[in-house]
C-alpha atoms as a PDB file:
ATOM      1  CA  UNK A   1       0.000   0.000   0.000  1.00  0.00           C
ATOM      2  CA  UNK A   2       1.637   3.521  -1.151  1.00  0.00           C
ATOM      3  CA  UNK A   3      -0.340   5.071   1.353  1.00  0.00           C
ATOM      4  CA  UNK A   4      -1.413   4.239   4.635  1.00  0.00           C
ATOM      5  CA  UNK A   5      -4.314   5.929   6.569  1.00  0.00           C
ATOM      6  CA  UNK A   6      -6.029   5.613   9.554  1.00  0.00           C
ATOM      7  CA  UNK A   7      -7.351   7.393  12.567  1.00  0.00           C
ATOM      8  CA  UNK A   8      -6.567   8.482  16.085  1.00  0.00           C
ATOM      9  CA  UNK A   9      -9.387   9.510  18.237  1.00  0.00           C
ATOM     10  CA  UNK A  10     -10.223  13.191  16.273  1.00  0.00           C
ATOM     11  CA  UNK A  11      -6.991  13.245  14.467  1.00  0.00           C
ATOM     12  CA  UNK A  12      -6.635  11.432  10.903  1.00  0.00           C
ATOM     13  CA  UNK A  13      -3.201  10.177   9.834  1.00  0.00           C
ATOM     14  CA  UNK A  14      -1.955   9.785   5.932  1.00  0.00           C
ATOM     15  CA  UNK A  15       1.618   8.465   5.666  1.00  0.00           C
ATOM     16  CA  UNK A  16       3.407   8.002   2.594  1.00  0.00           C
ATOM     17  CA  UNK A  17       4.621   4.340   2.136  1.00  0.00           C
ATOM     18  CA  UNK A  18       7.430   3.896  -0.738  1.00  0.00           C
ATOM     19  CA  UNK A  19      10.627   4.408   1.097  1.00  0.00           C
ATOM     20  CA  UNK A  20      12.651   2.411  -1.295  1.00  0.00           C
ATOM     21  CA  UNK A  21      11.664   5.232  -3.676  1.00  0.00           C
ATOM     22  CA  UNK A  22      12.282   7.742  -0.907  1.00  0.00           C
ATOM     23  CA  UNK A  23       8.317   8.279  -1.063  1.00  0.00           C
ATOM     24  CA  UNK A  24       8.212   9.365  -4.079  1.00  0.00           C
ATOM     25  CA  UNK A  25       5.304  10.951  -5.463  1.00  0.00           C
ATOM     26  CA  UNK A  26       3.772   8.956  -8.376  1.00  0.00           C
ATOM     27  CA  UNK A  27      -0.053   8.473  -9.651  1.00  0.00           C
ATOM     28  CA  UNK A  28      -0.593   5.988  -7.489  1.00  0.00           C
ATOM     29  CA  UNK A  29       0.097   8.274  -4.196  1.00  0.00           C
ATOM     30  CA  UNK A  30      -1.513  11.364  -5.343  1.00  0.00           C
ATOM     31  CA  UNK A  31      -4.665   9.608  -6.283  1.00  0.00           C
ATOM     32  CA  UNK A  32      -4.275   7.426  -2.499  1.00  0.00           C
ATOM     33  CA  UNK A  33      -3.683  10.632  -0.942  1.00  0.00           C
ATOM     34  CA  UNK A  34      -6.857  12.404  -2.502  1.00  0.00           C
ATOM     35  CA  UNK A  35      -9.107   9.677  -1.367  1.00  0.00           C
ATOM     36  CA  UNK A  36      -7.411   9.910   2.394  1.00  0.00           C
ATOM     37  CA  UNK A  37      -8.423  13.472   2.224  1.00  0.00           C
ATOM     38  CA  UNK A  38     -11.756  12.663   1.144  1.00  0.00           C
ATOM     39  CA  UNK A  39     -12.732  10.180   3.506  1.00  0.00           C
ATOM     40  CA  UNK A  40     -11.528  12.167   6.314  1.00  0.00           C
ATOM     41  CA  UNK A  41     -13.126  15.717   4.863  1.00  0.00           C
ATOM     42  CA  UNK A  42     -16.103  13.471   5.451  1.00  0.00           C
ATOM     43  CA  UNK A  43     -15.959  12.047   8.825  1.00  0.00           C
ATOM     44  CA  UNK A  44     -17.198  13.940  11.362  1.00  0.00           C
ATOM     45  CA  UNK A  45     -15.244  12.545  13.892  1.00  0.00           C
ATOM     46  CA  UNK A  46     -11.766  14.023  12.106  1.00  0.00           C
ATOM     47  CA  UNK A  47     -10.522  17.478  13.545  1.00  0.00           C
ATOM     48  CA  UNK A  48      -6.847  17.697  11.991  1.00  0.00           C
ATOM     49  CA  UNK A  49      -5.245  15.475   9.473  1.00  0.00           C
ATOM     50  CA  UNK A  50      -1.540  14.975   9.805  1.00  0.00           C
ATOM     51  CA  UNK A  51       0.641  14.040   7.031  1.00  0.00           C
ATOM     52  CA  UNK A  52       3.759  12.001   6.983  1.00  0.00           C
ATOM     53  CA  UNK A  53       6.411   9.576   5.579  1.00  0.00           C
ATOM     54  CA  UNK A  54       6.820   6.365   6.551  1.00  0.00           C
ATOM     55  CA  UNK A  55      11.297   5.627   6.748  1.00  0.00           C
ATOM     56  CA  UNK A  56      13.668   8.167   6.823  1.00  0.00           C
ATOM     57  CA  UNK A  57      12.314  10.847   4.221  1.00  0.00           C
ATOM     58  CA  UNK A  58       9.253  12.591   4.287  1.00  0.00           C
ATOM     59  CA  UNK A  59       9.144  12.871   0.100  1.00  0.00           C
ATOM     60  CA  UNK A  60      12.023  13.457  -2.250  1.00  0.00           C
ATOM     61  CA  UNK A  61       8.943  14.489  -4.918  1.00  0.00           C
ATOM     62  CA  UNK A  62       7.622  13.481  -8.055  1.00  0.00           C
ATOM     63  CA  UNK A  63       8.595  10.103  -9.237  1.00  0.00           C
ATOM     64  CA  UNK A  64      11.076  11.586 -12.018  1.00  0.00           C
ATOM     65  CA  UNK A  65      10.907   8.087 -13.842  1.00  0.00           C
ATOM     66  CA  UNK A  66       6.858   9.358 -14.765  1.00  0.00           C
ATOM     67  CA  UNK A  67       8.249  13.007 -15.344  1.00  0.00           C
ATOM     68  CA  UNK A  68      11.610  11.435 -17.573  1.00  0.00           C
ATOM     69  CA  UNK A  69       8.737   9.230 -19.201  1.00  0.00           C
ATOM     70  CA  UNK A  70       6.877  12.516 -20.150  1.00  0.00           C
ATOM     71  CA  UNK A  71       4.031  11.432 -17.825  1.00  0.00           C
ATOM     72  CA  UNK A  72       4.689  13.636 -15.168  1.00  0.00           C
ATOM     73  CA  UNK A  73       0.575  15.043 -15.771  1.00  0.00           C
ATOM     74  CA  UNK A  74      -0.321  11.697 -14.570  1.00  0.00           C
ATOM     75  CA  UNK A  75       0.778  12.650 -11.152  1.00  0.00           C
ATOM     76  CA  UNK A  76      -1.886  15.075 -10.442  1.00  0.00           C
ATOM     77  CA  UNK A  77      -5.407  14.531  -9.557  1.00  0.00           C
ATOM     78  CA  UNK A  78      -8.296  16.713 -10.512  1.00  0.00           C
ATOM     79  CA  UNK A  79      -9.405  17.612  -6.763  1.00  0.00           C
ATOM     80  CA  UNK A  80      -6.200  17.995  -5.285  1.00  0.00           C
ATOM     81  CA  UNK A  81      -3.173  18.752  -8.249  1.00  0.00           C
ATOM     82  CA  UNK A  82       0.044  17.986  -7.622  1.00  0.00           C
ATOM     83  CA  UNK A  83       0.342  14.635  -4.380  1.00  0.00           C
ATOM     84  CA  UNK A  84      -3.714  14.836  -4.714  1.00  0.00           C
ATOM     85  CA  UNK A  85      -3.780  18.021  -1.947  1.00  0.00           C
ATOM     86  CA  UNK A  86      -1.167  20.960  -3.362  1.00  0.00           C
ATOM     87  CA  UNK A  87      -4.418  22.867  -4.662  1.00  0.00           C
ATOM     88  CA  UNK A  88      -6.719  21.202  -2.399  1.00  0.00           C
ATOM     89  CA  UNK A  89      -8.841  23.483  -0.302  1.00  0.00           C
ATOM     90  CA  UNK A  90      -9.219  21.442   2.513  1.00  0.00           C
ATOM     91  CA  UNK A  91     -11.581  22.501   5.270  1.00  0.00           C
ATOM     92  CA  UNK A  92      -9.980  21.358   8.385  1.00  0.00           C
ATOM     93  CA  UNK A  93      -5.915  22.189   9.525  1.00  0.00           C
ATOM     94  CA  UNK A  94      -3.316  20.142   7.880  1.00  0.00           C
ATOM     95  CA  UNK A  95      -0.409  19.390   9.974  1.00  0.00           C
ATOM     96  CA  UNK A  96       3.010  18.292   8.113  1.00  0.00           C
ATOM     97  CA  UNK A  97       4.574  15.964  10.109  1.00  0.00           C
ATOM     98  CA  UNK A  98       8.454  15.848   8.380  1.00  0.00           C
ATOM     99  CA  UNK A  99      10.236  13.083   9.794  1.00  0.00           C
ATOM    100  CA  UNK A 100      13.507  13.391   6.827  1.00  0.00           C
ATOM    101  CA  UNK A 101      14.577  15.561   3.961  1.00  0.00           C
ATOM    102  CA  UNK A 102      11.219  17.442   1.925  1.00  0.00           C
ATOM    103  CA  UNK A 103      12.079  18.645  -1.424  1.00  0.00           C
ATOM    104  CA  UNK A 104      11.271  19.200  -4.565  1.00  0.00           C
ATOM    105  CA  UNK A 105       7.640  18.251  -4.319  1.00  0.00           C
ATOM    106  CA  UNK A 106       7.906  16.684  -0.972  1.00  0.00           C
ATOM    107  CA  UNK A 107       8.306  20.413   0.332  1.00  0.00           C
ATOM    108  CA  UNK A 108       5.667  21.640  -1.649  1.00  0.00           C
ATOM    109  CA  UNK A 109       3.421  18.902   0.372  1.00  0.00           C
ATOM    110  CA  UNK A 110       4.674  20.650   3.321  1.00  0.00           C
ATOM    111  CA  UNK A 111       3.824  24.075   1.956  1.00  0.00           C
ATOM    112  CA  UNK A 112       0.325  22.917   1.513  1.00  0.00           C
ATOM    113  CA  UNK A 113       0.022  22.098   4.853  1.00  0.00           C
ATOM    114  CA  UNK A 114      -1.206  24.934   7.991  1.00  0.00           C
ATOM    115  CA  UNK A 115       1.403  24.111  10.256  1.00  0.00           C
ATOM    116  CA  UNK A 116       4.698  22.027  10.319  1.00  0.00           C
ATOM    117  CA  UNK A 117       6.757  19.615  12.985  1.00  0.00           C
ATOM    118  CA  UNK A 118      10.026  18.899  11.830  1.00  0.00           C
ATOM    119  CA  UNK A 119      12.923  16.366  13.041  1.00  0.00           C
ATOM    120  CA  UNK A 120      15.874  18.566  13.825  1.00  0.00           C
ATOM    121  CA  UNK A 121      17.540  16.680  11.420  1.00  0.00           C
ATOM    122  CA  UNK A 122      15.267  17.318   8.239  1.00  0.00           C
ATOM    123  CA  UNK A 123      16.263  19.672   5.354  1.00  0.00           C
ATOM    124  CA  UNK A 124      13.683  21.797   3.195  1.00  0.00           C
ATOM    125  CA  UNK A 125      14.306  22.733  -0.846  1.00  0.00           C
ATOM    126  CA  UNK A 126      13.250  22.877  -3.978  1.00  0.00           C
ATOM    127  CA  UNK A 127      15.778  21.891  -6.094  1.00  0.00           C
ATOM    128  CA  UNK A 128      14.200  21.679  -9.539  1.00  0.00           C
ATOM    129  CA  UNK A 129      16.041  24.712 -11.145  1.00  0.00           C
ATOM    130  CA  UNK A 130      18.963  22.137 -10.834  1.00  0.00           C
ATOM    131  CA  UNK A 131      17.403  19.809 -13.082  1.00  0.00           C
ATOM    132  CA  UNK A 132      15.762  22.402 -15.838  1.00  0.00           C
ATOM    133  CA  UNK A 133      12.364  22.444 -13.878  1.00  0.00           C
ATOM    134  CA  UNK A 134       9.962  24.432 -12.246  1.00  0.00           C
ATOM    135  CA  UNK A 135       8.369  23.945  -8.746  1.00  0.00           C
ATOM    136  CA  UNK A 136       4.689  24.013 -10.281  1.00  0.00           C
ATOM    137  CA  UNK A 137       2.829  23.138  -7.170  1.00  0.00           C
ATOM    138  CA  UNK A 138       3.208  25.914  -5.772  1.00  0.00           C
ATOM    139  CA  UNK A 139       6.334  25.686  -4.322  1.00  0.00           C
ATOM    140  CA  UNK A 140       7.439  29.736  -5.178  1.00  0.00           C
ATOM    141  CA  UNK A 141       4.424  31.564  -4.085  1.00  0.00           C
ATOM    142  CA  UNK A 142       3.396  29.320  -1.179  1.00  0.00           C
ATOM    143  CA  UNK A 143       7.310  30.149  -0.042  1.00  0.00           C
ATOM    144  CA  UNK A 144       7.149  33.447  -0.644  1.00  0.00           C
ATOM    145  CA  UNK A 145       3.924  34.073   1.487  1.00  0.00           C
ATOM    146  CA  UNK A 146       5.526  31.860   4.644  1.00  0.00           C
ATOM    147  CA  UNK A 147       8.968  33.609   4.936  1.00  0.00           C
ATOM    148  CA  UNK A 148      10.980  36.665   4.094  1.00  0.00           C
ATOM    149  CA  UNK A 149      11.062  37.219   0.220  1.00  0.00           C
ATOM    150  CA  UNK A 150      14.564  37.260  -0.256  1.00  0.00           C
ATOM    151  CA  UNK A 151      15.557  34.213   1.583  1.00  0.00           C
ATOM    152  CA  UNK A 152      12.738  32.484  -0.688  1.00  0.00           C
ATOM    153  CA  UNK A 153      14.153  33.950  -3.846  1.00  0.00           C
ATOM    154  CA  UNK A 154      17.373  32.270  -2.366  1.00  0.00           C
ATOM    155  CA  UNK A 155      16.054  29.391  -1.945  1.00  0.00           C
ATOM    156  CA  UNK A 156      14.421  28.556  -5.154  1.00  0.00           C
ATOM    157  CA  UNK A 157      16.664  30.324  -7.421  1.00  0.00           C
ATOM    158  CA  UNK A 158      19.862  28.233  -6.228  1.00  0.00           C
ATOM    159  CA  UNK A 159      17.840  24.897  -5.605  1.00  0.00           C
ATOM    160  CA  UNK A 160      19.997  24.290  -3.058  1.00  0.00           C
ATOM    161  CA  UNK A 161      17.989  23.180   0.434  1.00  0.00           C
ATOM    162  CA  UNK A 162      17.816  24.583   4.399  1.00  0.00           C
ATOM    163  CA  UNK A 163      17.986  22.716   7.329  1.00  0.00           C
ATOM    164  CA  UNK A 164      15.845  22.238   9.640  1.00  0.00           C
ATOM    165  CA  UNK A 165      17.236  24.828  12.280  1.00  0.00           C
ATOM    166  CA  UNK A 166      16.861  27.384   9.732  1.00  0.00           C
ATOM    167  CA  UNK A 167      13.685  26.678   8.848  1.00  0.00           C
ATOM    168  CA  UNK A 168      12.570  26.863  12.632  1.00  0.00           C
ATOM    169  CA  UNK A 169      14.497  30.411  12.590  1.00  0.00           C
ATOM    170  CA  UNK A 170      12.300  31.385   9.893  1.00  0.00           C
ATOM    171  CA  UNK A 171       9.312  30.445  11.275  1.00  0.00           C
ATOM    172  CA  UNK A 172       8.620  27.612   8.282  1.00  0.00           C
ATOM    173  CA  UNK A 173       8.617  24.764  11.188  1.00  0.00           C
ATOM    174  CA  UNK A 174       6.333  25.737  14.175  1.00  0.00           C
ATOM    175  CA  UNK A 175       7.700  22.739  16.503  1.00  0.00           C
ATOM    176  CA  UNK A 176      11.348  20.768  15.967  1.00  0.00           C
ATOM    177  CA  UNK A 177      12.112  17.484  17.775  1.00  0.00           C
ATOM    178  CA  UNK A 178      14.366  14.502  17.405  1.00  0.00           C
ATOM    179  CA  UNK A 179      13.728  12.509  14.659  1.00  0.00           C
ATOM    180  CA  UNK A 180      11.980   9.631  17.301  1.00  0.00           C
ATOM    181  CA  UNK A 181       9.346  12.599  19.260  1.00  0.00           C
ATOM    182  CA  UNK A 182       7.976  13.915  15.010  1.00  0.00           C
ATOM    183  CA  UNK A 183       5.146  11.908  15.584  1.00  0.00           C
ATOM    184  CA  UNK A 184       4.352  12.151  18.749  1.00  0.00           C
ATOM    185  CA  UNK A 185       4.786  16.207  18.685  1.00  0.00           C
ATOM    186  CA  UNK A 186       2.298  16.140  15.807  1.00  0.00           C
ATOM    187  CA  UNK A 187      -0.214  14.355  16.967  1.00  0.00           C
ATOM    188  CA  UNK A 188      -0.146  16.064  20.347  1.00  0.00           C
ATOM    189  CA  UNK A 189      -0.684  19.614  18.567  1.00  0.00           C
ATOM    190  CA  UNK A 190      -3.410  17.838  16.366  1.00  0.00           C
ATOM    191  CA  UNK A 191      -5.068  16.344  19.676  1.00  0.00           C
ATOM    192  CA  UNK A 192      -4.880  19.824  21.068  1.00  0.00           C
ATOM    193  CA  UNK A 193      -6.487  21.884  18.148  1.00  0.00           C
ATOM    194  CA  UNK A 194      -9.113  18.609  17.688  1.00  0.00           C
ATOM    195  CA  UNK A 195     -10.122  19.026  21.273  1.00  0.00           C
ATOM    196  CA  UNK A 196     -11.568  22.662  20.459  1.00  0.00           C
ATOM    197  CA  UNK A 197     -14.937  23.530  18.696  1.00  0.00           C
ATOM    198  CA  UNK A 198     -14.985  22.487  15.083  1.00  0.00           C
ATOM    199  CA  UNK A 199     -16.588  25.507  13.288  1.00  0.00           C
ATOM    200  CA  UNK A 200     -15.074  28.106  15.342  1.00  0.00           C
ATOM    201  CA  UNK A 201     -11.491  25.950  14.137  1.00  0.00           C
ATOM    202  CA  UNK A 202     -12.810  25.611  10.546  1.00  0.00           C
ATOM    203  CA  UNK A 203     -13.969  29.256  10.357  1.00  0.00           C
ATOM    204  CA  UNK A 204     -10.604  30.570  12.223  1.00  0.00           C
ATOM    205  CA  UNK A 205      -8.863  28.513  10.037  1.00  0.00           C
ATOM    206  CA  UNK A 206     -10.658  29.818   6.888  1.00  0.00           C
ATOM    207  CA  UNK A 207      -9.690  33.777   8.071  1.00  0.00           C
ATOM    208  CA  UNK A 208      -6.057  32.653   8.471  1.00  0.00           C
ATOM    209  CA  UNK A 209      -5.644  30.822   4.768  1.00  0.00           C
ATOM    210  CA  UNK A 210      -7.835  34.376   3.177  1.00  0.00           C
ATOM    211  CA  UNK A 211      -6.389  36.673   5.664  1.00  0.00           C
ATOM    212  CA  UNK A 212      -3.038  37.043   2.483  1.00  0.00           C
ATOM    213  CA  UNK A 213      -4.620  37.760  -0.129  1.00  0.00           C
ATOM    214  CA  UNK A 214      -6.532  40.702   1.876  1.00  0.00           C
ATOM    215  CA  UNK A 215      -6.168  44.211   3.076  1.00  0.00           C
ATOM    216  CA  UNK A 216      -7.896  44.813   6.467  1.00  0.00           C
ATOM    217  CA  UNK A 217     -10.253  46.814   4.966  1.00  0.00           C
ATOM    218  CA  UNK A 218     -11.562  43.758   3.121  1.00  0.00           C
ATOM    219  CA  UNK A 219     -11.062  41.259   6.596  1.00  0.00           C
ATOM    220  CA  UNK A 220     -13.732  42.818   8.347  1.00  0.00           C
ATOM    221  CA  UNK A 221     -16.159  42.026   6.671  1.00  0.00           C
ATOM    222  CA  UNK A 222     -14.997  38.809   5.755  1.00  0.00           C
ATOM    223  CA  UNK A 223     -14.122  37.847   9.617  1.00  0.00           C
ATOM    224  CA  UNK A 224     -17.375  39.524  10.661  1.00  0.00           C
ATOM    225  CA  UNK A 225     -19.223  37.278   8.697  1.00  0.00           C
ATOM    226  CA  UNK A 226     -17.042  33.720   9.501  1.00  0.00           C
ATOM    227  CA  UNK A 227     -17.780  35.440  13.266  1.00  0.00           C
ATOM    228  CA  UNK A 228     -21.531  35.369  12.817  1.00  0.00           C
ATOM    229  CA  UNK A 229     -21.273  32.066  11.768  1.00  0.00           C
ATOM    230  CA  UNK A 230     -19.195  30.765  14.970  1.00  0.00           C
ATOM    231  CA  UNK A 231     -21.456  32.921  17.483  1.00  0.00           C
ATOM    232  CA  UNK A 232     -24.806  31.674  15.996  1.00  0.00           C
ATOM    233  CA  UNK A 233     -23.989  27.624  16.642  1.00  0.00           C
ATOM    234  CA  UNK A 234     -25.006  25.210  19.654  1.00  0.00           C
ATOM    235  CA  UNK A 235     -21.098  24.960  19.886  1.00  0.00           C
ATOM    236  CA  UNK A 236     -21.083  28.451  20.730  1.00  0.00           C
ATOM    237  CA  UNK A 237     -23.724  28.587  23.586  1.00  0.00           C
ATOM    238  CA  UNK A 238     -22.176  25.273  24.750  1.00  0.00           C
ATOM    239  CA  UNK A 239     -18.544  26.700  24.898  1.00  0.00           C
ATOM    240  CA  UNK A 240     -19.150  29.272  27.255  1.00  0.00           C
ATOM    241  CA  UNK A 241     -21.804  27.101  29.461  1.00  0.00           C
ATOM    242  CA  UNK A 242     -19.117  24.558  29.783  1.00  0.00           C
ATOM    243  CA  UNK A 243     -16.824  26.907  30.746  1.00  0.00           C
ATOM    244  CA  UNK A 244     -19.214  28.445  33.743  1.00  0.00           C
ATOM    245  CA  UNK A 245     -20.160  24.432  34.733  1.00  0.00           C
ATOM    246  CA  UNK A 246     -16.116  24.168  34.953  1.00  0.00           C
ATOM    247  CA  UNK A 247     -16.337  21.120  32.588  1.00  0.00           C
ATOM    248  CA  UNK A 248     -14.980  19.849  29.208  1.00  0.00           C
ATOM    249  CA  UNK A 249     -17.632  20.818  26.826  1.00  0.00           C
ATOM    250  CA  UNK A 250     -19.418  18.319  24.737  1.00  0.00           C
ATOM    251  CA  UNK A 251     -19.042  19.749  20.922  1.00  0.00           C
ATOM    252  CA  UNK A 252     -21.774  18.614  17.954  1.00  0.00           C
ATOM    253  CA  UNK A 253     -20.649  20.506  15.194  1.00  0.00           C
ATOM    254  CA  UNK A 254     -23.864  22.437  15.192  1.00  0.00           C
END
């Protein structure tokens, strides 16, 4: 199986499985990791999603036997693009969980993703300059929008990668552990964020991903509208009663 998925109390998990290929990125996966993302988008009972590599590399890419083979099209879905979630807009947080090297596409995964745990040991880049290619899912802008534009320019005009350190520095990697604690780092965040209301995480969520491409003239309205959305919920009255009762409070959704 080139993917494996499965499920953690609220927290969904989709690991990439070919580490004799360095989990590279082929039909097979993108179209495996599309219908991950679909069954979870689904469920419920899924807060966060967390995506990984199974071995010692998160994803070294496309599969550039398909690309050399002039199939690299193939690799895309039509839901998700590039991996089957680079131009996915997923409703609930995507955590990258990078347990080895991300580049090329691999990185562009990670870019795709709301927030990142690292092993301290990882390295970050898009080296397809290098080979007479362009990072096409999303790799430039996504990087350009995450950290300061003239490290990114750096970055993607040399091809050459970043460790993980740096990466932390920059603010790409919100959480760096040893290579053994990746997991267990992301899927305490992910329990954490999962244990809050779902709309008022989906609609914060939703402000965060827009908030870019707006000026703040443009966000109010916007974030009083997700806002309205939050306050008029069960969740919402529930929240705050739970909090008077001094109890964990029981979430529907609604």
């Amino acid at each position: 199986m080139v993917v494996e998925r499965e499920r953690q109390d609220r927290v969904g998990i989709i690991r990439l499985n070919r580490p004799e290929a360095r989990n590279a990125v082929n039909d097979e996966v993108s179209q495996a990791i599309e219908d991950a993302l679909d069954e979870f988008e689904a469920d419920d009972g899924v807060g966060v999603v967390v995506v990984t590599g199974t071995g010692d590399v998160f994803s070294a890419g496309a599969d550039l036997k398909m690309v050399a083979k002039g199939e690299g099209f193939k690799i895309a879905t039509k839901r998700g693009g590039f991996g089957g979630i680079t131009t996915r807009d997923f409703p609930k947080p995507l955590i990258a969980a990078v347990n080895g090297p991300a580049l090329a596409g691999g990185f562009e995964i990670v870019l795709a993703c709301d927030l990142v745990v690292a092993a301290d040991d990882a390295r970050f880049g898009l080296p397809e300059v290098k080979r007479g290619l362009y990072a096409a899912a999303g790799g430039p802008f996504r990087l350009a929008r995450r950290i300061p534009l003239a490290t990114a320019t750096e970055i993607v005009l040399t091809g050459d990668p970043i460790d993980a350190g740096r990466a932390h520095a920059l603010g790409l990697v919100n959480r760096l552990v040893p290579r053994d604690r990746v997991m267990e780092e992301a899927l305490a965040l992910a329990a954490t964020i999962s244990a809050n209301g779902p709309v008022a995480v989906r609609n914060s969520l939703r402000m965060l991903r827009e908030a870019v491409d707006l000026t703040e003239a443009e966000a109010w309205p916007r974030s009083n509208e997700l806002a309205v959305e939050v306050f008029s919920t069960k969740d919402a009255i529930e929240g705050a009663t739970a909090f008077a009762d001094k109890r964990p409070p029981q979430w529907t959704g609604t």
